[in-house]
N, C-alpha and C. Protein backbone atom coordinates (compact mmCIF):
# COMPACT_ATOMS: atom_id res chain seq x y z
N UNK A 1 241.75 18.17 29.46
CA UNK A 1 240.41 18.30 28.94
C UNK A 1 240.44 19.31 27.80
N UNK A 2 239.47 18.81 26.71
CA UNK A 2 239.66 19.83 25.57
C UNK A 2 238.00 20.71 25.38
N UNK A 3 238.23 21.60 25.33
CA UNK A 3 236.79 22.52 25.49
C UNK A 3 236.65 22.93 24.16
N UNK A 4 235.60 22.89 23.51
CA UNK A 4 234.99 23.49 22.03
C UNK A 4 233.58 25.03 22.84
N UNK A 5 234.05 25.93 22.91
CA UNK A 5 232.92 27.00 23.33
C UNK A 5 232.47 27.03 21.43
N UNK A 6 231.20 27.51 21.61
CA UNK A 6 230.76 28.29 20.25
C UNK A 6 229.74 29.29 20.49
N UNK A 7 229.96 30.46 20.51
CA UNK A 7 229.17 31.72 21.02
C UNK A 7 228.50 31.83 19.37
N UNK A 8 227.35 32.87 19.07
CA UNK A 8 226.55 33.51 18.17
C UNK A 8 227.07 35.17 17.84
N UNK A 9 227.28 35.36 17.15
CA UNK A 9 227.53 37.16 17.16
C UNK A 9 226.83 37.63 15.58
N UNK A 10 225.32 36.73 15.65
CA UNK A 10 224.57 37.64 14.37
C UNK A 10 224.14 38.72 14.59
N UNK A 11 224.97 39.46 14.24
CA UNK A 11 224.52 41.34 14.25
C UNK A 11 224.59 41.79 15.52
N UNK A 12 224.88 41.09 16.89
CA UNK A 12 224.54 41.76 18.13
C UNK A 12 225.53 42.63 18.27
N UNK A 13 226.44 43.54 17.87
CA UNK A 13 227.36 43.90 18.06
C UNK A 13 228.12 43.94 19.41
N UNK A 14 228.75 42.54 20.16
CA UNK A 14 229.25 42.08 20.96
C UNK A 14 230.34 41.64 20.97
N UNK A 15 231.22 42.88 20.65
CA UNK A 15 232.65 41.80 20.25
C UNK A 15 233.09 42.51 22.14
N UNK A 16 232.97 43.80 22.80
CA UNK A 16 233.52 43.95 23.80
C UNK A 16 233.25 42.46 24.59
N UNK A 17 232.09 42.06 25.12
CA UNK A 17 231.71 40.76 25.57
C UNK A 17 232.25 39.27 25.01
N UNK A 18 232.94 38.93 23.29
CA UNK A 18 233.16 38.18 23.04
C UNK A 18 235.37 38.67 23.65
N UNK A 19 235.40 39.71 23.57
CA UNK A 19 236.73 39.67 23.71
C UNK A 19 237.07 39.75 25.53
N UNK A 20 236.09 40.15 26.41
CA UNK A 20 236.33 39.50 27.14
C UNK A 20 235.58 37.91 27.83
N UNK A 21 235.39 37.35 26.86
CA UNK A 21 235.21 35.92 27.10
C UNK A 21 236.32 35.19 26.81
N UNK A 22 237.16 35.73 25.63
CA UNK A 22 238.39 35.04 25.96
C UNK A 22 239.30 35.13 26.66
N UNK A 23 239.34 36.35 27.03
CA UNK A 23 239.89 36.70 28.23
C UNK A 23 240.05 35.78 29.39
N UNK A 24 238.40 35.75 29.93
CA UNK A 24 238.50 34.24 30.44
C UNK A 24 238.51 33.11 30.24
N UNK A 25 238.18 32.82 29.47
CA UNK A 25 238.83 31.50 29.24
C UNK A 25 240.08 30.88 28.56
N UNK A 26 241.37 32.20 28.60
CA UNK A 26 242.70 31.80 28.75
C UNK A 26 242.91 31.62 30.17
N UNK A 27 242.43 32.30 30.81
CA UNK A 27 242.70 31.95 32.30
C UNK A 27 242.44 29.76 32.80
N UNK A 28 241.91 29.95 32.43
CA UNK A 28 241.18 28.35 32.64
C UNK A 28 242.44 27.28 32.71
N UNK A 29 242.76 26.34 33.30
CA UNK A 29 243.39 25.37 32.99
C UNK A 29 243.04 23.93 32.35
N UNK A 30 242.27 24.35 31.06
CA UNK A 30 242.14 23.37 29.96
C UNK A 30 242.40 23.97 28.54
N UNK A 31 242.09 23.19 28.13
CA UNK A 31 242.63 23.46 26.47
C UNK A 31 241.11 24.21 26.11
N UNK A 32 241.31 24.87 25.41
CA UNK A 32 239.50 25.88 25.18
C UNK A 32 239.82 25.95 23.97
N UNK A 33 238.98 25.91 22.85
CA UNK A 33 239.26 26.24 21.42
C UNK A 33 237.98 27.44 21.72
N UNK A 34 237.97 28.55 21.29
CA UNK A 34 236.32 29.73 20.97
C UNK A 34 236.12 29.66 19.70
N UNK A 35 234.91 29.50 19.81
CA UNK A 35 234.68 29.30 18.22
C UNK A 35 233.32 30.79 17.94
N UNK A 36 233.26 31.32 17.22
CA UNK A 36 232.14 32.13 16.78
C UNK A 36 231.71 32.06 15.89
N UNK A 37 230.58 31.95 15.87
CA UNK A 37 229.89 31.66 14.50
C UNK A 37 228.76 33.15 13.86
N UNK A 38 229.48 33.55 12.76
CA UNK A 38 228.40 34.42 13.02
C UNK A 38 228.41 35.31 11.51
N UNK A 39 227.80 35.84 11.09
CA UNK A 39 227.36 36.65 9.52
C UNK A 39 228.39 37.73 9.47
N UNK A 40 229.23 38.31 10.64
CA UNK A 40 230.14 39.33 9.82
C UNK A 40 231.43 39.01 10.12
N UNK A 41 232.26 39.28 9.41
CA UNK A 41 233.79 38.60 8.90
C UNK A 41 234.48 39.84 9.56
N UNK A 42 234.97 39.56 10.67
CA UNK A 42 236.28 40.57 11.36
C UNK A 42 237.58 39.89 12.03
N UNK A 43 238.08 40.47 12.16
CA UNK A 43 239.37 40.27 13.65
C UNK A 43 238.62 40.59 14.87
N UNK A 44 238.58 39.04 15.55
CA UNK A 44 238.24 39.44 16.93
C UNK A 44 239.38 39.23 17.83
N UNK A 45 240.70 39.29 17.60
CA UNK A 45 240.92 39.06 18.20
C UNK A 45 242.04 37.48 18.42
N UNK A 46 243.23 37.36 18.62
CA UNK A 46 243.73 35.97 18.20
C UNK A 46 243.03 34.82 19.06
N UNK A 47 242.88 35.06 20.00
CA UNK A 47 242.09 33.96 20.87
C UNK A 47 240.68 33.15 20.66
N UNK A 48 240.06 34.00 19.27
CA UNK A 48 238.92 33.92 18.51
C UNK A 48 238.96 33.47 17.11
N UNK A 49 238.41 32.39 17.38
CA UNK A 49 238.24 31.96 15.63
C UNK A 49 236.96 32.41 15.22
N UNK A 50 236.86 33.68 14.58
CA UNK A 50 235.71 33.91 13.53
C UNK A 50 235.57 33.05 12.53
N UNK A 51 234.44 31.96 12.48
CA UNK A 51 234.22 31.12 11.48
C UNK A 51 233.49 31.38 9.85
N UNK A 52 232.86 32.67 10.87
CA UNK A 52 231.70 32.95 9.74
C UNK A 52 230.36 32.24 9.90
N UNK A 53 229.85 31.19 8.45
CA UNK A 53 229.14 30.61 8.81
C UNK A 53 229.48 28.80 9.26
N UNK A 54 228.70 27.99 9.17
CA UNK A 54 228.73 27.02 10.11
C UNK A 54 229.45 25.84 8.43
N UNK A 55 229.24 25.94 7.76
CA UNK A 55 229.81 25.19 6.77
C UNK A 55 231.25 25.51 7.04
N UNK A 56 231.89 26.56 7.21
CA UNK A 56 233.40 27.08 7.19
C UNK A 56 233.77 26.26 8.56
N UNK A 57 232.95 26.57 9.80
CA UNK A 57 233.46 26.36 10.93
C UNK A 57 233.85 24.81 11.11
N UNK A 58 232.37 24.20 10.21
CA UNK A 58 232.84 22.29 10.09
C UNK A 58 233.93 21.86 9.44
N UNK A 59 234.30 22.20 8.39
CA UNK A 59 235.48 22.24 7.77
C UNK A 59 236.63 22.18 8.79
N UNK A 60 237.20 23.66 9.23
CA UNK A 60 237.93 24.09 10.07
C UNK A 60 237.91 22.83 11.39
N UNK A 61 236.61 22.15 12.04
CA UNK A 61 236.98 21.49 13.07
C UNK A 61 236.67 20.12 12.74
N UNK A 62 236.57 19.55 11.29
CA UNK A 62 236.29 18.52 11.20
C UNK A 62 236.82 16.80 12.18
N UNK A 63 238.12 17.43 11.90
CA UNK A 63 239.28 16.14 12.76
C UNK A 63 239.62 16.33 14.04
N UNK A 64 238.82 17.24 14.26
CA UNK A 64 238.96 17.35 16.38
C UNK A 64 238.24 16.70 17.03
N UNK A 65 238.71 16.26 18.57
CA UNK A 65 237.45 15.82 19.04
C UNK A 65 237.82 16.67 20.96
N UNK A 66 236.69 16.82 20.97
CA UNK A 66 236.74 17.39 22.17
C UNK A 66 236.13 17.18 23.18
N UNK A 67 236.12 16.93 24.77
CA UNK A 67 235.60 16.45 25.86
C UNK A 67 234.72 16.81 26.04
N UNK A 68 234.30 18.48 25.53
CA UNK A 68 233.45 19.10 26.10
C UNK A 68 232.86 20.14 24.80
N UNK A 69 231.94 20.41 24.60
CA UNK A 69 230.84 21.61 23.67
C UNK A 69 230.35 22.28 24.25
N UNK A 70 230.55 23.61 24.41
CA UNK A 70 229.45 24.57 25.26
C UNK A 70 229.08 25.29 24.18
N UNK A 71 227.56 25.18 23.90
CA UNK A 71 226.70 26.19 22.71
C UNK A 71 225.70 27.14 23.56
N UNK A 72 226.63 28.26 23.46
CA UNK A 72 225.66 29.28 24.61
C UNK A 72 224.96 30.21 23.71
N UNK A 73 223.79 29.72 24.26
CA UNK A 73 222.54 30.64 23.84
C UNK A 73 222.81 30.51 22.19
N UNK A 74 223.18 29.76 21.11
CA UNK A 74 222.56 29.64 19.78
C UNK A 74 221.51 28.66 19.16
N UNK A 75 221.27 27.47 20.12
CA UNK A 75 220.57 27.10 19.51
C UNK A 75 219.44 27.06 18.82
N UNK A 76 218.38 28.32 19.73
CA UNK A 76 217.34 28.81 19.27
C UNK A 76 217.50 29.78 18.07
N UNK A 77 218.74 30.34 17.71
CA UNK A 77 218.88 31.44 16.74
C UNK A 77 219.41 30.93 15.14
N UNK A 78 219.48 29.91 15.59
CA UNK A 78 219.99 29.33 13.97
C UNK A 78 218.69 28.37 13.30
N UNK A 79 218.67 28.16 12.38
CA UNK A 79 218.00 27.59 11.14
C UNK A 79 217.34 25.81 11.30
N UNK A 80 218.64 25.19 11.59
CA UNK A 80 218.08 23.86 11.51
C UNK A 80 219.65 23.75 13.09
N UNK A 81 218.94 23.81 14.03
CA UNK A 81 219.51 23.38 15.46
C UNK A 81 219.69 22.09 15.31
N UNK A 82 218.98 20.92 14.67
CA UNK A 82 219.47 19.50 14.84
C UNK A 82 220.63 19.30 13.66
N UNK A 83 220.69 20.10 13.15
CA UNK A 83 221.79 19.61 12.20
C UNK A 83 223.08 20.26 12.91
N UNK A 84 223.10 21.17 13.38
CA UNK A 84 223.98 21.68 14.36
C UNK A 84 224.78 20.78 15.47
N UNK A 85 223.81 20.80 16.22
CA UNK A 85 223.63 20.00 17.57
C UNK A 85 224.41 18.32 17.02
N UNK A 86 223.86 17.90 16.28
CA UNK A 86 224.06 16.56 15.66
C UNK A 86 225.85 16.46 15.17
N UNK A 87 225.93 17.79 14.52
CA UNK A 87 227.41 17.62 13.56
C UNK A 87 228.52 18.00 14.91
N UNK A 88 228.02 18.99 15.65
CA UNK A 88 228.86 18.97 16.79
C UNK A 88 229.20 18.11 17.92
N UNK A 89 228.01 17.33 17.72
CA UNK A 89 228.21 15.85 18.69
C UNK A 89 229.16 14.65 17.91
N UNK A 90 229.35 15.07 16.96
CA UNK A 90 230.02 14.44 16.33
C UNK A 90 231.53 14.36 16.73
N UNK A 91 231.95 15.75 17.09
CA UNK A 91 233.19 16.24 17.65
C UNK A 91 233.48 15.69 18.32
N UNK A 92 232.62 15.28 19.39
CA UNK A 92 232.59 14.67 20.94
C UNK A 92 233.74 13.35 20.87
N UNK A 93 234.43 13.65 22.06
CA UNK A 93 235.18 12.57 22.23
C UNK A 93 234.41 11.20 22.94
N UNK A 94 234.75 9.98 23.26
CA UNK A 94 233.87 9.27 24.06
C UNK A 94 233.99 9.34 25.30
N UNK A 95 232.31 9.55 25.45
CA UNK A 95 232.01 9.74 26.30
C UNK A 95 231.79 11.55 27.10
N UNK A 96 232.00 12.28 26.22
CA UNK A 96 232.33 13.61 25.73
C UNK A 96 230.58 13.99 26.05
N UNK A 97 230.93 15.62 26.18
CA UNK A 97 229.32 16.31 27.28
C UNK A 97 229.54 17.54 26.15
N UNK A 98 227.92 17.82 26.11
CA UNK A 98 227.66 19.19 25.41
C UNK A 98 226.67 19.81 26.38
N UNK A 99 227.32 20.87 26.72
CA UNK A 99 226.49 21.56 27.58
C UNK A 99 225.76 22.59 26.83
N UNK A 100 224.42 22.67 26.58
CA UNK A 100 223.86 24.04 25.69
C UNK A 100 222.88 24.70 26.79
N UNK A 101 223.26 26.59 26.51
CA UNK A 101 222.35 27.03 27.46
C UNK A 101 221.60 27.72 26.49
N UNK A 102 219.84 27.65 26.77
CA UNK A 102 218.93 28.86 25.45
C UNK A 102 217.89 29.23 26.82
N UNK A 103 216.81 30.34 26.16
CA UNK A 103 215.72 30.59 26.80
C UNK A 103 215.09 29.88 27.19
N UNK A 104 214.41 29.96 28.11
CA UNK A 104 212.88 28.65 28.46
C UNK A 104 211.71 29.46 27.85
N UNK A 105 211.52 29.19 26.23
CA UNK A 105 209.69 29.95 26.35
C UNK A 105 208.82 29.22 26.75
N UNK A 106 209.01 28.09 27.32
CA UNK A 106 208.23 27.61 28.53
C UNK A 106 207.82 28.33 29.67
N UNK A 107 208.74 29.56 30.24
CA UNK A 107 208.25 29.97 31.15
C UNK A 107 207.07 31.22 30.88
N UNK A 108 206.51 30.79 32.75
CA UNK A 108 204.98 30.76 32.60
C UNK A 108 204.73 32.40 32.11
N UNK A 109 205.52 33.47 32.38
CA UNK A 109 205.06 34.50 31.75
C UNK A 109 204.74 34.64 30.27
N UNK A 110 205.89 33.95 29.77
CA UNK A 110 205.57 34.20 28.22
C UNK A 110 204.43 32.92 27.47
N UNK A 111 203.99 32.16 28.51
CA UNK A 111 203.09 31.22 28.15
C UNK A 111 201.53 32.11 28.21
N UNK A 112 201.44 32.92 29.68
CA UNK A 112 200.45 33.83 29.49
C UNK A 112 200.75 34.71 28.61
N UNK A 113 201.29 35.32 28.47
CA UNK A 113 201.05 36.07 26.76
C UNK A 113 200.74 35.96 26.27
N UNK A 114 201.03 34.65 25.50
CA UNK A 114 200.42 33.77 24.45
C UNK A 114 199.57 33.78 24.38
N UNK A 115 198.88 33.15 25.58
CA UNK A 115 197.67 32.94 26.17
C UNK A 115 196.85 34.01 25.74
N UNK A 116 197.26 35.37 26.11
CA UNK A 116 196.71 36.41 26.04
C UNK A 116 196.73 37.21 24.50
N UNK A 117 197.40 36.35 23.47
CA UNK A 117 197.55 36.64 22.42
C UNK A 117 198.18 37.99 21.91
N UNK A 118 199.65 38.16 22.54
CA UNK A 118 200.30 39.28 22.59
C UNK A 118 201.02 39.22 21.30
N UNK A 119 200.91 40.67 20.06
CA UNK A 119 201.49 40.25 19.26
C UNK A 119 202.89 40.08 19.22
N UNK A 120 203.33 40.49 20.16
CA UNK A 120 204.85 40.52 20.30
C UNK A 120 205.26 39.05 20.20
N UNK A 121 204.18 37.67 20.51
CA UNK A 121 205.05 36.81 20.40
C UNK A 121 203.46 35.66 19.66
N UNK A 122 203.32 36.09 18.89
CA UNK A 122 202.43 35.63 18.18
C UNK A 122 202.91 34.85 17.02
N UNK A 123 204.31 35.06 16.58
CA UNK A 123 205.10 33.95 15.54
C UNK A 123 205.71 33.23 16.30
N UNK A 124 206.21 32.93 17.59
CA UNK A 124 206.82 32.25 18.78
C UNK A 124 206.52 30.59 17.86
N UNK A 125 207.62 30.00 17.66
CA UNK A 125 206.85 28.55 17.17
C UNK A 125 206.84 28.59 15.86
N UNK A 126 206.96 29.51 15.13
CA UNK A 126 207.23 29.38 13.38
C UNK A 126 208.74 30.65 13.48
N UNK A 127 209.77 29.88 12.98
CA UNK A 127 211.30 29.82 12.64
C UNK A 127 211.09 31.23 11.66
N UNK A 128 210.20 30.74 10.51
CA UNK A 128 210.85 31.34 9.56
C UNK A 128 209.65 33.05 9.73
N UNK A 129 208.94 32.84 10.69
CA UNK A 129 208.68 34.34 10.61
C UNK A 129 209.54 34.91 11.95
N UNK A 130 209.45 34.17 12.90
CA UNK A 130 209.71 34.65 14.06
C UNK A 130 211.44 34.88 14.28
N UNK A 131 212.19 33.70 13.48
CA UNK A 131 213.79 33.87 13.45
C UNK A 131 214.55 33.57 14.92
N UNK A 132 213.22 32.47 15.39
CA UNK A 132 213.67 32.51 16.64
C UNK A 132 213.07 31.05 16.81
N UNK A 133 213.60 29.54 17.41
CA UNK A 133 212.65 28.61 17.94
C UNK A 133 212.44 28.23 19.26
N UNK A 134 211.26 28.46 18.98
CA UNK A 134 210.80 27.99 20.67
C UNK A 134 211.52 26.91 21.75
N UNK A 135 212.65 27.46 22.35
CA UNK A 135 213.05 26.15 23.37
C UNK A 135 212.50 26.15 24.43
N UNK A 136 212.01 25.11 24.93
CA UNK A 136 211.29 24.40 25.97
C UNK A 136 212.36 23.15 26.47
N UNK A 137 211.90 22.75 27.80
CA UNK A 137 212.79 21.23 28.48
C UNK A 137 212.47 20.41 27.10
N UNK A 138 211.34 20.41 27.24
CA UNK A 138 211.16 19.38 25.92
C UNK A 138 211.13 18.79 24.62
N UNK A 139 211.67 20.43 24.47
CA UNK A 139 212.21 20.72 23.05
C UNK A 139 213.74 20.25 22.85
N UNK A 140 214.20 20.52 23.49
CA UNK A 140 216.01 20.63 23.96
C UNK A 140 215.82 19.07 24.14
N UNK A 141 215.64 18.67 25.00
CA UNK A 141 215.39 17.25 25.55
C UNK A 141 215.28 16.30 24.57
N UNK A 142 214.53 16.43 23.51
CA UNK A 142 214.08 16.01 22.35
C UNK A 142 215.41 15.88 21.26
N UNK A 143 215.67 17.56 21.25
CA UNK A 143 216.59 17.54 19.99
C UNK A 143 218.21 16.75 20.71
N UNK A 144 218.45 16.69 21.44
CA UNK A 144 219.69 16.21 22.35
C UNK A 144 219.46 14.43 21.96
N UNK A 145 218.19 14.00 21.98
CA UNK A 145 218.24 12.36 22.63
C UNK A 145 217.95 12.32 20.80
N UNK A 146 217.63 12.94 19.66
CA UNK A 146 217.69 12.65 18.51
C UNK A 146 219.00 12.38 17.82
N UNK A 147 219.81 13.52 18.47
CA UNK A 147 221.53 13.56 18.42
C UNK A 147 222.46 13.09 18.94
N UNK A 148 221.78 11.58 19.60
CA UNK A 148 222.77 10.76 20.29
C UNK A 148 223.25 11.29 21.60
N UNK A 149 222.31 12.05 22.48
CA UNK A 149 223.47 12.63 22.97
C UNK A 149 221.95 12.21 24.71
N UNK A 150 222.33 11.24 25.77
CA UNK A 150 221.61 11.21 26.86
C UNK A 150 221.46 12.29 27.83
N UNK A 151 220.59 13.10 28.27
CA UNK A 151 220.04 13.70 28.85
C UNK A 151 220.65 13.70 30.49
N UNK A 152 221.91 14.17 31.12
CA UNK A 152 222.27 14.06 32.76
C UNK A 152 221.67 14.93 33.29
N UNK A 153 221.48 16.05 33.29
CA UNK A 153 221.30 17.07 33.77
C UNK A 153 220.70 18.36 32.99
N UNK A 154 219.61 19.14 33.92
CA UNK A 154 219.05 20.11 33.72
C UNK A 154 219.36 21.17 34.79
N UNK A 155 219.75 22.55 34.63
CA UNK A 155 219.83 23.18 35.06
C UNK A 155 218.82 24.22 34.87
N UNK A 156 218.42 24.76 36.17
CA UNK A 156 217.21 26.08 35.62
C UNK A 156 218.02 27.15 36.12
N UNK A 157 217.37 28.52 35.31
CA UNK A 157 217.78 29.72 35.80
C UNK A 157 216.12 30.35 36.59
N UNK A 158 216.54 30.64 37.81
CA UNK A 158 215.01 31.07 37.93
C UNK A 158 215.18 32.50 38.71
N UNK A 159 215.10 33.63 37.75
CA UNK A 159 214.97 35.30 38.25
C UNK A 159 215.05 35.43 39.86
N UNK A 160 215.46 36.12 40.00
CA UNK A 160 215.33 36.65 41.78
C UNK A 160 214.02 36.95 42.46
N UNK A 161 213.01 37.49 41.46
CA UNK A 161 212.11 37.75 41.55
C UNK A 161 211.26 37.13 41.62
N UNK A 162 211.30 35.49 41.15
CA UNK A 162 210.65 34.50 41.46
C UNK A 162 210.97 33.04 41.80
N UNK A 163 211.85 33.68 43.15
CA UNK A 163 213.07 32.77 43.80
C UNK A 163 211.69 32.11 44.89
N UNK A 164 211.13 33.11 45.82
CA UNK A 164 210.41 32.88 46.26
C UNK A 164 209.05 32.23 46.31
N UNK A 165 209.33 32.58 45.14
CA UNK A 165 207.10 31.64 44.50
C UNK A 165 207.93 30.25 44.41
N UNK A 166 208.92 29.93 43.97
CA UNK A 166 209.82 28.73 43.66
C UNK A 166 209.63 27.87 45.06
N UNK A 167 210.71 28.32 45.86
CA UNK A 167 210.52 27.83 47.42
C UNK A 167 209.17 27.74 47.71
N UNK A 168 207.44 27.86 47.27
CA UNK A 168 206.60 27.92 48.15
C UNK A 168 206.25 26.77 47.31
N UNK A 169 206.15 26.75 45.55
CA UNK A 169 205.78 25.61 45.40
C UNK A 169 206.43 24.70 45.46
N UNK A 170 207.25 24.44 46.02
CA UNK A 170 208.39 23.46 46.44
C UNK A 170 209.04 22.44 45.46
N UNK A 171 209.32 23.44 44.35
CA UNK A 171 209.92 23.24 43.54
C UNK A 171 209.37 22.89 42.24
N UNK A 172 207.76 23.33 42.31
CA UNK A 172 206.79 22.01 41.39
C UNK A 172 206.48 22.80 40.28
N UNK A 173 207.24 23.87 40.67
CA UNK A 173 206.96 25.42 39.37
C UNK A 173 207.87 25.78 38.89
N UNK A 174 209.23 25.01 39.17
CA UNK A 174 210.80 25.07 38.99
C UNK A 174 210.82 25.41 37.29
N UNK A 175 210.26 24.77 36.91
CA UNK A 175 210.53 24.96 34.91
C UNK A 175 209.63 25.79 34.31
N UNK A 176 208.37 26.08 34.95
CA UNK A 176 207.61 26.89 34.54
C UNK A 176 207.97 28.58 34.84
N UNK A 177 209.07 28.77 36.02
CA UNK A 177 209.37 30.02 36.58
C UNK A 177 210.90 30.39 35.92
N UNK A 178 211.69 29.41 35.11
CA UNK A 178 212.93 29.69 34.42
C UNK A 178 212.97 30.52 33.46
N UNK A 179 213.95 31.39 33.65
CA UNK A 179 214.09 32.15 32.41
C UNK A 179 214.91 31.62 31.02
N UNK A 180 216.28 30.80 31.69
CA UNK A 180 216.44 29.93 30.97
C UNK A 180 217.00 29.15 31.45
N UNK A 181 217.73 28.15 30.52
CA UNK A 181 218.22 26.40 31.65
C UNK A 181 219.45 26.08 30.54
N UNK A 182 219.85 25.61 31.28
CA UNK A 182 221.24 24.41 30.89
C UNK A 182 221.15 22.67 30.39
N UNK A 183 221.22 22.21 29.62
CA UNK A 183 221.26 20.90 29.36
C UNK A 183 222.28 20.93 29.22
N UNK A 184 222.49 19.24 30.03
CA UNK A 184 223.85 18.60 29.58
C UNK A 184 223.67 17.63 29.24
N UNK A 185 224.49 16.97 28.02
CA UNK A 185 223.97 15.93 27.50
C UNK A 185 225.18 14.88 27.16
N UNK A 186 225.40 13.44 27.25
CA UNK A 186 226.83 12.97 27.23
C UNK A 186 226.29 11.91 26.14
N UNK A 187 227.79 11.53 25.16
CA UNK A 187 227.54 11.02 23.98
C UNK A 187 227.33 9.36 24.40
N UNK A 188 225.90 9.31 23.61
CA UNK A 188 226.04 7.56 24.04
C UNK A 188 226.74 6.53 23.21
C-alpha cells in the first residue's frame, strides 16, 4: 500500500510535531510518502518533503499514484480546497481512498455563537476575511462528491465532555456535538 500524508505548517511553528510524525510513520509497514505544504522553506528533516507551495508539490508528485491521501486538518486553511482535493484525487490509484480530517463548524457551540453574534466568528463563511472555510458534513460531503471521490464513511470526533449528552440523544446530536470528523472518500 502506498500512503500520500499532506500535513499544513503555515506559520504554526510545528516542526517538533511534524518531526515526530515521521517518526511514526517510518514505523508503519507501508510505503508513506509526507508531504508538507506550507509558506516557509526549511529542512525538516529527510523523511519530509517540504514542498512549499502546492504548485511545487504538484509538480514533484505529478506521476505517482497512491492507495491512500490523508489531508489532515488543511482543507479548511487553504484558498480554493476543490482545486486541491480534486488535483490530489487525481493521484489516487483505482479505486484509491482519501481520508481528510478538518473542524466541524457545524458544531452546535459554535452555531450558538453565531447565533449569538460573537465577533470572534462573525467572518466564519467568508475565506477571504476570515482565512478560514467553514467545514460542515455538508460542506466536505459536497466538495468530495464534486471531486469524484464517493462518500464511505464519516467519522465524528465528539469531546469527552459531550460523550454523554451524545448517548442520551441516542446518537441524533452525533454531528451537531463534533468537534471535528473524518471523511473518507474512494475514487469512482
Amino acid at each position: 500500500m502506498k500512503v500520500l500524508v499532506v500535513l499544513s505548517n503555515y506559520g504554526t511553528k510545528n516542526d517538533p510535531y511534524l518531526q515526530r510524525i515521521s517518526e511514526e510513520y517510518r514505523k508503519m509497514p507501508y510505503n508513506v510518502d509526507l508531504v508538507v505544504l506550507s509558506n516557509i522553506s526549511k529542512d525538516l528533516g529527510p523523511d519530509i518533503i517540504d514542498l512549499g507551495d502546492f504548485e511545487r508539490a504538484w509538480e514533484r508528485l505529478a506521476g505517482e499514484r497512491f492507495d491512500c491521501v490523508l489531508l489532515s486538518n488543511i482543507l479548511h486553511l487553504i484558498p480554493d480546497p476543490l482545486r486541491i482535493l480534486s488535483s490530489f484525487t487525481e493521484l489516487l490509484a483505482p479505486q484509491g481512498r482519501v481520508i481528510a480530517g478538518v473542524p466541524n463548524f457545524g458544531q452546535l457551540p459554535i452555531v450558538w455563537r453565531r447565533f449569538r453574534h460573537d465577533k470572534d466568528l462573525e467572518s466564519l463563511g467568508n475565506y477571504q476575511q476570515s482565512r478560514v472555510h467553514q467545514t460542515t458534513h455538508r460542506v466536505v460531503r459536497d466538495w468530495f462528491q464534486r471531486c469524484g471521490l464517493a462518500v464511505e464513511k464519516v467519522v465524528d470526533t465528539i469531546p469527552r465532555r459531550a460523550q454523554q449528552v451524545d448517548r442520551l440523544s441516542l446518537g441524533l446530536a452525533h454531528s451537531l456535538l463534533a468537534s471535528e470528523f473524518v471523511m473518507v472518500g474512494r475514487k469512482v
